[in-house]
Protein backbone atom coordinates (compact mmCIF):
# COMPACT_ATOMS: atom_id res chain seq x y z
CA UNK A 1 0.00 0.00 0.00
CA UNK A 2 1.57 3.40 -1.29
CA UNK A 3 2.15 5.93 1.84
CA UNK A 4 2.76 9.81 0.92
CA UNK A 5 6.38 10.28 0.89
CA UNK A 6 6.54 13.22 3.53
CA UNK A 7 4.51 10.64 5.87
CA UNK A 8 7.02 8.09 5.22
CA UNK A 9 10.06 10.09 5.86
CA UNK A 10 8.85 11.83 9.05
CA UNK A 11 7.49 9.07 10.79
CA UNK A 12 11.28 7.33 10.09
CA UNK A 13 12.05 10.32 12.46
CA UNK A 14 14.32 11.88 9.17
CA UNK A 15 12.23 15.37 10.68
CA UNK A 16 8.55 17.15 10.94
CA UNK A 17 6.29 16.45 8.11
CA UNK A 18 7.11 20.37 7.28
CA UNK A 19 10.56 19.83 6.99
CA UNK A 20 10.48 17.02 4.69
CA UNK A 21 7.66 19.11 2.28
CA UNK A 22 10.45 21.53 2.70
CA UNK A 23 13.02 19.11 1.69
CA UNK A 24 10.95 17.56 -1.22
CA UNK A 25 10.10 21.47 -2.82
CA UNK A 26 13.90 22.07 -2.69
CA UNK A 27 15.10 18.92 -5.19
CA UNK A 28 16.49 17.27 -1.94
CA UNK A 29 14.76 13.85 -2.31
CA UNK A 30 14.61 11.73 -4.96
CA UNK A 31 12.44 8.46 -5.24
CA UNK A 32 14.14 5.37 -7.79
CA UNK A 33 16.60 8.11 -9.14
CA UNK A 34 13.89 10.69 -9.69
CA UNK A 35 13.69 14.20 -7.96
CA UNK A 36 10.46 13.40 -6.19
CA UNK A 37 7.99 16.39 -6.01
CA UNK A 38 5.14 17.23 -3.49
CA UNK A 39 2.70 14.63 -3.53
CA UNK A 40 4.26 11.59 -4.40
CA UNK A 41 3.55 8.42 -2.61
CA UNK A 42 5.65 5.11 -2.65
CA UNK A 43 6.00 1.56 -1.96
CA UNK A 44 7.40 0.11 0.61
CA UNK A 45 10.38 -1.43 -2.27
CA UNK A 46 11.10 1.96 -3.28
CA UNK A 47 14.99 3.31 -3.59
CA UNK A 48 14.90 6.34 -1.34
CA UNK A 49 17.93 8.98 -1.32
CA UNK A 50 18.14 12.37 0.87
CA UNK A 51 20.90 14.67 -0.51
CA UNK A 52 22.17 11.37 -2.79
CA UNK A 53 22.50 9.72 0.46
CA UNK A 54 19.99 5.97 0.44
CA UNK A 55 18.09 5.82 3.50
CA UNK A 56 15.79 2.87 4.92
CA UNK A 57 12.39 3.03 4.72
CA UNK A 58 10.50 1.44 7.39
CA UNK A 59 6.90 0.45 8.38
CA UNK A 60 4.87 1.61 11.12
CA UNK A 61 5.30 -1.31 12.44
CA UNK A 62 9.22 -1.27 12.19
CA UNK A 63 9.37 1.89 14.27
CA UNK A 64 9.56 2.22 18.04
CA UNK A 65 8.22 5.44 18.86
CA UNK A 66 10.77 6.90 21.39
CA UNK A 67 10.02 10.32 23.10
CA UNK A 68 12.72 12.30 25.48
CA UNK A 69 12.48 15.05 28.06
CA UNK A 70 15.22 17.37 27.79
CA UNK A 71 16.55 20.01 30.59
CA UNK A 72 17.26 23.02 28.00
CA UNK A 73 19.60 25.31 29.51
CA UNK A 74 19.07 29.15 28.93
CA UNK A 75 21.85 30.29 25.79
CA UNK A 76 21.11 26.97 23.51
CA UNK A 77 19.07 27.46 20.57
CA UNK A 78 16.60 25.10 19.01
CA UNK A 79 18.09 24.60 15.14
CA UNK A 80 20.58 21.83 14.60
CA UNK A 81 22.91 24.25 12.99
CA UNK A 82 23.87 27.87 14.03
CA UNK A 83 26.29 30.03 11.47
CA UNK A 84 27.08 32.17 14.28
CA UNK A 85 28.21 28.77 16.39
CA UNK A 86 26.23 28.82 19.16
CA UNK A 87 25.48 25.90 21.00
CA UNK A 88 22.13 23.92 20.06
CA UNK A 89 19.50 21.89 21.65
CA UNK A 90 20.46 18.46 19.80
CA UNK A 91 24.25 19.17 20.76
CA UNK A 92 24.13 16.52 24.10
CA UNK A 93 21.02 14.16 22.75
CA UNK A 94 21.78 10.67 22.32
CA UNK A 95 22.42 9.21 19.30
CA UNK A 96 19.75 7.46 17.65
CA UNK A 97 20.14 4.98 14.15
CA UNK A 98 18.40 5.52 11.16
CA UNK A 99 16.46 8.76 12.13
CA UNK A 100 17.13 11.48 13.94
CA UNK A 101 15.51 13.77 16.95
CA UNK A 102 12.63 15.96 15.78
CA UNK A 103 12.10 18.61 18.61
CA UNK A 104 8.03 18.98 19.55
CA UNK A 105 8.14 22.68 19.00
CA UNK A 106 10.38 25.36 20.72
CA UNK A 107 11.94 27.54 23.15
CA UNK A 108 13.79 30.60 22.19
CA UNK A 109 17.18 31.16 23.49
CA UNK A 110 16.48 32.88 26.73
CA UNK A 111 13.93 30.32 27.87
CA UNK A 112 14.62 27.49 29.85
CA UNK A 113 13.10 23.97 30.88
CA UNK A 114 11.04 21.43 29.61
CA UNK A 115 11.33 20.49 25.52
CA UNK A 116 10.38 17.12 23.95
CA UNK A 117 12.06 14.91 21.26
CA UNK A 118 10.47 12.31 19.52
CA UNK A 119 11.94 9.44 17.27
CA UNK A 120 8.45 10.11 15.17
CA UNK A 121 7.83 13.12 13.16
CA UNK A 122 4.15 11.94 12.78
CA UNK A 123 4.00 12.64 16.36
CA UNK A 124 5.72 16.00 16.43
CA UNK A 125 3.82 16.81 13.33
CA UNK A 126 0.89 16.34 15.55
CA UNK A 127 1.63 17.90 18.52
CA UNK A 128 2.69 21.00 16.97
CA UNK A 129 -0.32 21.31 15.27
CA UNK A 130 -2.52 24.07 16.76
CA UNK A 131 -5.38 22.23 16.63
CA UNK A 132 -4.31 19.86 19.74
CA UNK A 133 -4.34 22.68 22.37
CA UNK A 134 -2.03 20.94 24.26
CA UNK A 135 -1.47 22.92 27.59
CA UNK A 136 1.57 24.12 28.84
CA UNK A 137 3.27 25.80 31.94
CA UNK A 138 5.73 28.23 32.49
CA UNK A 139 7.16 29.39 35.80
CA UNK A 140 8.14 33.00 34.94
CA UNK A 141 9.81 36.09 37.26
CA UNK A 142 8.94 39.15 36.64
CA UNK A 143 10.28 42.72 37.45
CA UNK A 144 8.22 45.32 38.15
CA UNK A 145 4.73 46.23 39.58
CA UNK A 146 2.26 43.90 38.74
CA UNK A 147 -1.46 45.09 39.72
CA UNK A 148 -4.43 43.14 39.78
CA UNK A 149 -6.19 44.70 36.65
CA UNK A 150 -2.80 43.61 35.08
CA UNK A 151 -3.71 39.97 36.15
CA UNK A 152 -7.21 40.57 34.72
CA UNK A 153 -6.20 41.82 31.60
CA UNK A 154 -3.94 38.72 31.26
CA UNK A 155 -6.58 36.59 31.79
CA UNK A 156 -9.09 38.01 29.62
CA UNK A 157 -7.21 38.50 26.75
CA UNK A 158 -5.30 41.12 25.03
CA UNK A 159 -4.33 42.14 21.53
CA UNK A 160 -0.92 41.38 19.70
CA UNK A 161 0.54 41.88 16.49
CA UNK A 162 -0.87 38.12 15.80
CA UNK A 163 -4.37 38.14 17.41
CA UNK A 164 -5.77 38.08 20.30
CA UNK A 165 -4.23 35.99 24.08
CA UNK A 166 -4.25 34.87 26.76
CA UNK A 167 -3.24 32.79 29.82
CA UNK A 168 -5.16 30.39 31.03
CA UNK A 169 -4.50 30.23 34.41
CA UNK A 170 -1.99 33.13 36.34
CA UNK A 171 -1.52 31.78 39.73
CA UNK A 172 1.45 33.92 42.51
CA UNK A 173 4.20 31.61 43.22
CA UNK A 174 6.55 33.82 45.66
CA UNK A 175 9.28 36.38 44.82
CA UNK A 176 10.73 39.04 47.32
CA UNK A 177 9.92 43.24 45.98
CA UNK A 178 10.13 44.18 42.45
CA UNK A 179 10.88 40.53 41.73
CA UNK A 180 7.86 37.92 41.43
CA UNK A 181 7.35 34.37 40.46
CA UNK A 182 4.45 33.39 38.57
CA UNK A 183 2.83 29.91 37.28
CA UNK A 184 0.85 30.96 33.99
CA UNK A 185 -0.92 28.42 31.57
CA UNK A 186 -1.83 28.35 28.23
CA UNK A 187 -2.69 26.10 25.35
CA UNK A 188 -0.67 27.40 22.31
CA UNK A 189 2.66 27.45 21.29
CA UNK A 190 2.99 30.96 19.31
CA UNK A 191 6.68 32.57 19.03
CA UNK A 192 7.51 34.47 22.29
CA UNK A 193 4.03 34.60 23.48
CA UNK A 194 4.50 34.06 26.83
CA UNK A 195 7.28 37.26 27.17
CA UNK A 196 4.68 39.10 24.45
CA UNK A 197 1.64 38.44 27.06
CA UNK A 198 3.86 40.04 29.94
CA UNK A 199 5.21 43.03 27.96
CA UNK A 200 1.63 44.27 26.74
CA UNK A 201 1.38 44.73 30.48
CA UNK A 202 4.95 46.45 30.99
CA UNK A 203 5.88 44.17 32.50
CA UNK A 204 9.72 42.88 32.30
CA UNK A 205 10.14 38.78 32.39
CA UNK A 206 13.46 38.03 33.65
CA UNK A 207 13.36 34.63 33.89
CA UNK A 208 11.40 32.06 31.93
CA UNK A 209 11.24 28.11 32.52
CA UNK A 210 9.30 25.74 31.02
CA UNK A 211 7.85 23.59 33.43
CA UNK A 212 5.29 21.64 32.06
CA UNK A 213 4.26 20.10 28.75
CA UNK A 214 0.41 18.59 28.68
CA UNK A 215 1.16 15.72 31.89
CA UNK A 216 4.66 15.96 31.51
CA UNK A 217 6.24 17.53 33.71
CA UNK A 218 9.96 18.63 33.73
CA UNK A 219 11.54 16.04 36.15
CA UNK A 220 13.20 18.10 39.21
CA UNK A 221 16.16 15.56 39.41
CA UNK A 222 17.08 16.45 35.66
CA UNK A 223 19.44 18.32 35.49
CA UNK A 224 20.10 21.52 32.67
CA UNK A 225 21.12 19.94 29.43
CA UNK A 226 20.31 16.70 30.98
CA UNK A 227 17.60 14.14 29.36
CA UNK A 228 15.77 11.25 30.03
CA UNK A 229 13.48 8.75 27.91
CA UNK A 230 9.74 8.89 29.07
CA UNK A 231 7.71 5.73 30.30
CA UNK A 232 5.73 3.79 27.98
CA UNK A 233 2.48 5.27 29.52
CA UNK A 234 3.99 8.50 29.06
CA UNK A 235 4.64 8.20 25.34
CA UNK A 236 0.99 6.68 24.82
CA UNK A 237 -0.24 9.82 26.51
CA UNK A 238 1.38 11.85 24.04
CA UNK A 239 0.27 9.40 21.40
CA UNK A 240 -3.52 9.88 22.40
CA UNK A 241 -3.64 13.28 22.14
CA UNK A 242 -2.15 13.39 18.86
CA UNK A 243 -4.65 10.99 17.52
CA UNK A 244 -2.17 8.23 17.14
CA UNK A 245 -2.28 4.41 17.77
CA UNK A 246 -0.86 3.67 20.69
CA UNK A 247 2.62 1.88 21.00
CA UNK A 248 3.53 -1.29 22.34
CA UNK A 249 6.88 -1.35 22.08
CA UNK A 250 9.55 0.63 24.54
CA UNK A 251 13.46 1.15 24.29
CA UNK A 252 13.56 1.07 28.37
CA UNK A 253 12.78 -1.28 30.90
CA UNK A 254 11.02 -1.76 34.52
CA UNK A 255 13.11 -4.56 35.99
CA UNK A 256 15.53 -4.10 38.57
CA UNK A 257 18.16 -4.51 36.07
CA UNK A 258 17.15 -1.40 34.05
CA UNK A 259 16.35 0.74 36.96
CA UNK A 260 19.84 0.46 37.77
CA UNK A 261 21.29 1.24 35.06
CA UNK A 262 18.90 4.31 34.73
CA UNK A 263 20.37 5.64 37.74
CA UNK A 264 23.81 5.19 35.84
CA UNK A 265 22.71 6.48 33.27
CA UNK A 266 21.54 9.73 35.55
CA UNK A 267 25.52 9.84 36.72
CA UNK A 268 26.80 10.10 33.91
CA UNK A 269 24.47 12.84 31.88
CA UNK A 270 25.46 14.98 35.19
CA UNK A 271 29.24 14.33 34.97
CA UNK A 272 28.66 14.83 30.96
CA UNK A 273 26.62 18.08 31.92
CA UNK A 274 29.71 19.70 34.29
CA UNK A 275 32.31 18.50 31.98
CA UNK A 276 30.43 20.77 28.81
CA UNK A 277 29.95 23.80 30.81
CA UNK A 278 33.62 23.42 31.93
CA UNK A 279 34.63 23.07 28.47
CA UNK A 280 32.60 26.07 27.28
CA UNK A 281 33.78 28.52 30.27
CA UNK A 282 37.29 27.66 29.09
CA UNK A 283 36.25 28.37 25.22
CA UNK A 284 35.01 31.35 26.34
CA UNK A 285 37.94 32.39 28.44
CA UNK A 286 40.28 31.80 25.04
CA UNK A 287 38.02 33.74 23.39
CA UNK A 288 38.47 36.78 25.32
C-alpha cells in the first residue's frame, strides 16, 4: 500500500512532516533516481535517497516510537545548525540509528526547561499542530509592579501583532519586591508569546522556565542539558492526544536490572553536563 512520501520520511524520524515538504520542494529527495515532487507516494520497495545519500524506509510497524524530556539550559538554541556557532539543543542528545531527533516545538534562546524529542515526526507533526491545544506551563519572574487589573487583563485577553491571548490560568508563586514568580498556563505554542503576554502589560520577564508540557512535567532531578526517555504510559499519553495508535513497544525497561542502570545512566548525563559547561567557560575564556 503506497504511503505519501513526507509521511514516510517523518514518521522514520528523518524530521517534521514540514521539513520534509520543505526538503521535497527544494530537489532534496529523490524516489528510484527521480527528484520526487510534493505529492508523491511510494511503496514500501522503493529506492529512497536524501541529498544522494539511500536511507531505509521502514513500516509503522518497524518503528519504536521513542520520546525524550530534555533540561534546556538558557543560551542553547533550538536549530541543529547555528552560522554564528552557538550551541544547540540536539548538541548533548543521544544518538539514535536511522532517524534522527525531531524537537516537539520550541523555546527561544532565553527560555529554559522542559522540551520534547520524539523518534516520530508523525508525532511532532501532531503535537505541533494548533489544533491539539495541548497545555503548557511556564514558571516566569517578573520585574516590576504587577497590579491586579494587570492579572485581569492577562486573563481576559489582550491584543498582539498576531491576534488576540491569553493565559489560562496566572496563579502567585513567591518572589521578594520588584521581583515575582508566577505559574501561567496556556494552550498554544505561538513565538515568544509568553514574554509578548507580559510586555503588553509592561511588564519585564526576567526569567522564563518551562515547566510543564500537557502531563509531563519537567523532572526536578534532571538536570540543565540533561535528558531522560519517558515511560511507555507516558509516550501513549502523548500518542492519544495526537490521535495516534498507541505503542507497544519501549526502548527502556522496569526490571531491577534497568532501573539500575537508569540511575547510571543519571551519573553520567550529570558528569557529561559539568564536563560541557567546563569546556565552554574555558572556550570562552580563550576567546576573550
Amino acid at each position: 500500500m503506497s504511503e505519501k512520501l513526507q509521511k514516510v520520511l517523518a514518521r522514520a524520524g528523518h524530521g517534521s512532516r514540514r521539513e520534509m515538504e520543505a526538503w521535497i520542494a527544494a530537489g532534496r529527495v529523490s524516489i528510484d533516481g527521480e527528484i520526487a515532487s510534493l505529492g508523491d507516494r511510494i511503496e514500501a520497495d522503493a529506492k529512497v535517497r536524501i541529498d544522494g545519500r539511500a536511507i531505509s524506509i521502514k513500516s509503522e510497524e518497524d518503528i519504536v516510537c521513542r520520546v525524550i524530556a530534555y533540561h534546556k539550559p538558557e543560551g542553547e538554541i533550538c536549530s541543529r545548525k547555528d552560522p554564528e556557532g552557538r550551541p544547540t539543543v540536539f548538541d548533548r542528545l543521544p544518538r539514535t540509528r536511522d532517524s534522527r531527533w525531531v524537537a516537539v516545538g520550541r523555546l527561544d534562546i532565553n527560555t529554559s526547561g522542559l522540551l520534547l524529542f520524539t523518534s516520530d515526526g508523525e508525532l511532532a507533526n501532531r503535537l505541533m499542530h494548533p489544533s491539539n491545544e495541548v497545555e503548557r506551563e511556564y514558571a516566569v519572574r517578573t520585574f516590576g509592579e504587577v497590579s491586579d487589573a494587570c492579572i485581569q487583563h492577562l486573563r481576559m485577553g489582550v491584543t498582539l501583532e498576531d491576534g488576540p491571548a491569553n493565559f489560562d490560568k496566572v496563579k502567585a508563586a513567591g518572589g521578594e519586591g520588584m521581583n515575582k514568580w508566577w505559574h501561567v498556563t496556556l494552550s498554544e505554542g505561538r513565538n515568544r508569546e509568553v514574554r509578548r503576554l507580559w510586555e503588553s502589560q509592561d511588564v519585564q520577564v526576567s526569567r522564563l522556565i518551562r515547566i510543564r508540557y500537557g502531563s509531563i512535567e519537567l523532572p526536578k532531578s534532571l538536570p540543565r542539558g540533561g535528558w531522560v526517555e519517558l515511560t511507555l504510559e507516558q509516550v501513549n499519553y502523548l500518542r492519544k492526544t495526537a490521535g495516534l495508535e498507541v505503542e507497544n513497544r519501549t526502548m527502556i525497561g522496569t526490571d531491577k536490572h534497568s532501573v539500575a542502570r537508569a540511575k547510571v545512566k543519571s551519573a553520567k548525563i550529570k558528569r557529561a553536563v559539568h564536563k560541557h559547561k567546563a569546556s565552554a567557560a574555558k572556550n570562552g575564556r580563550q576567546r576573550s
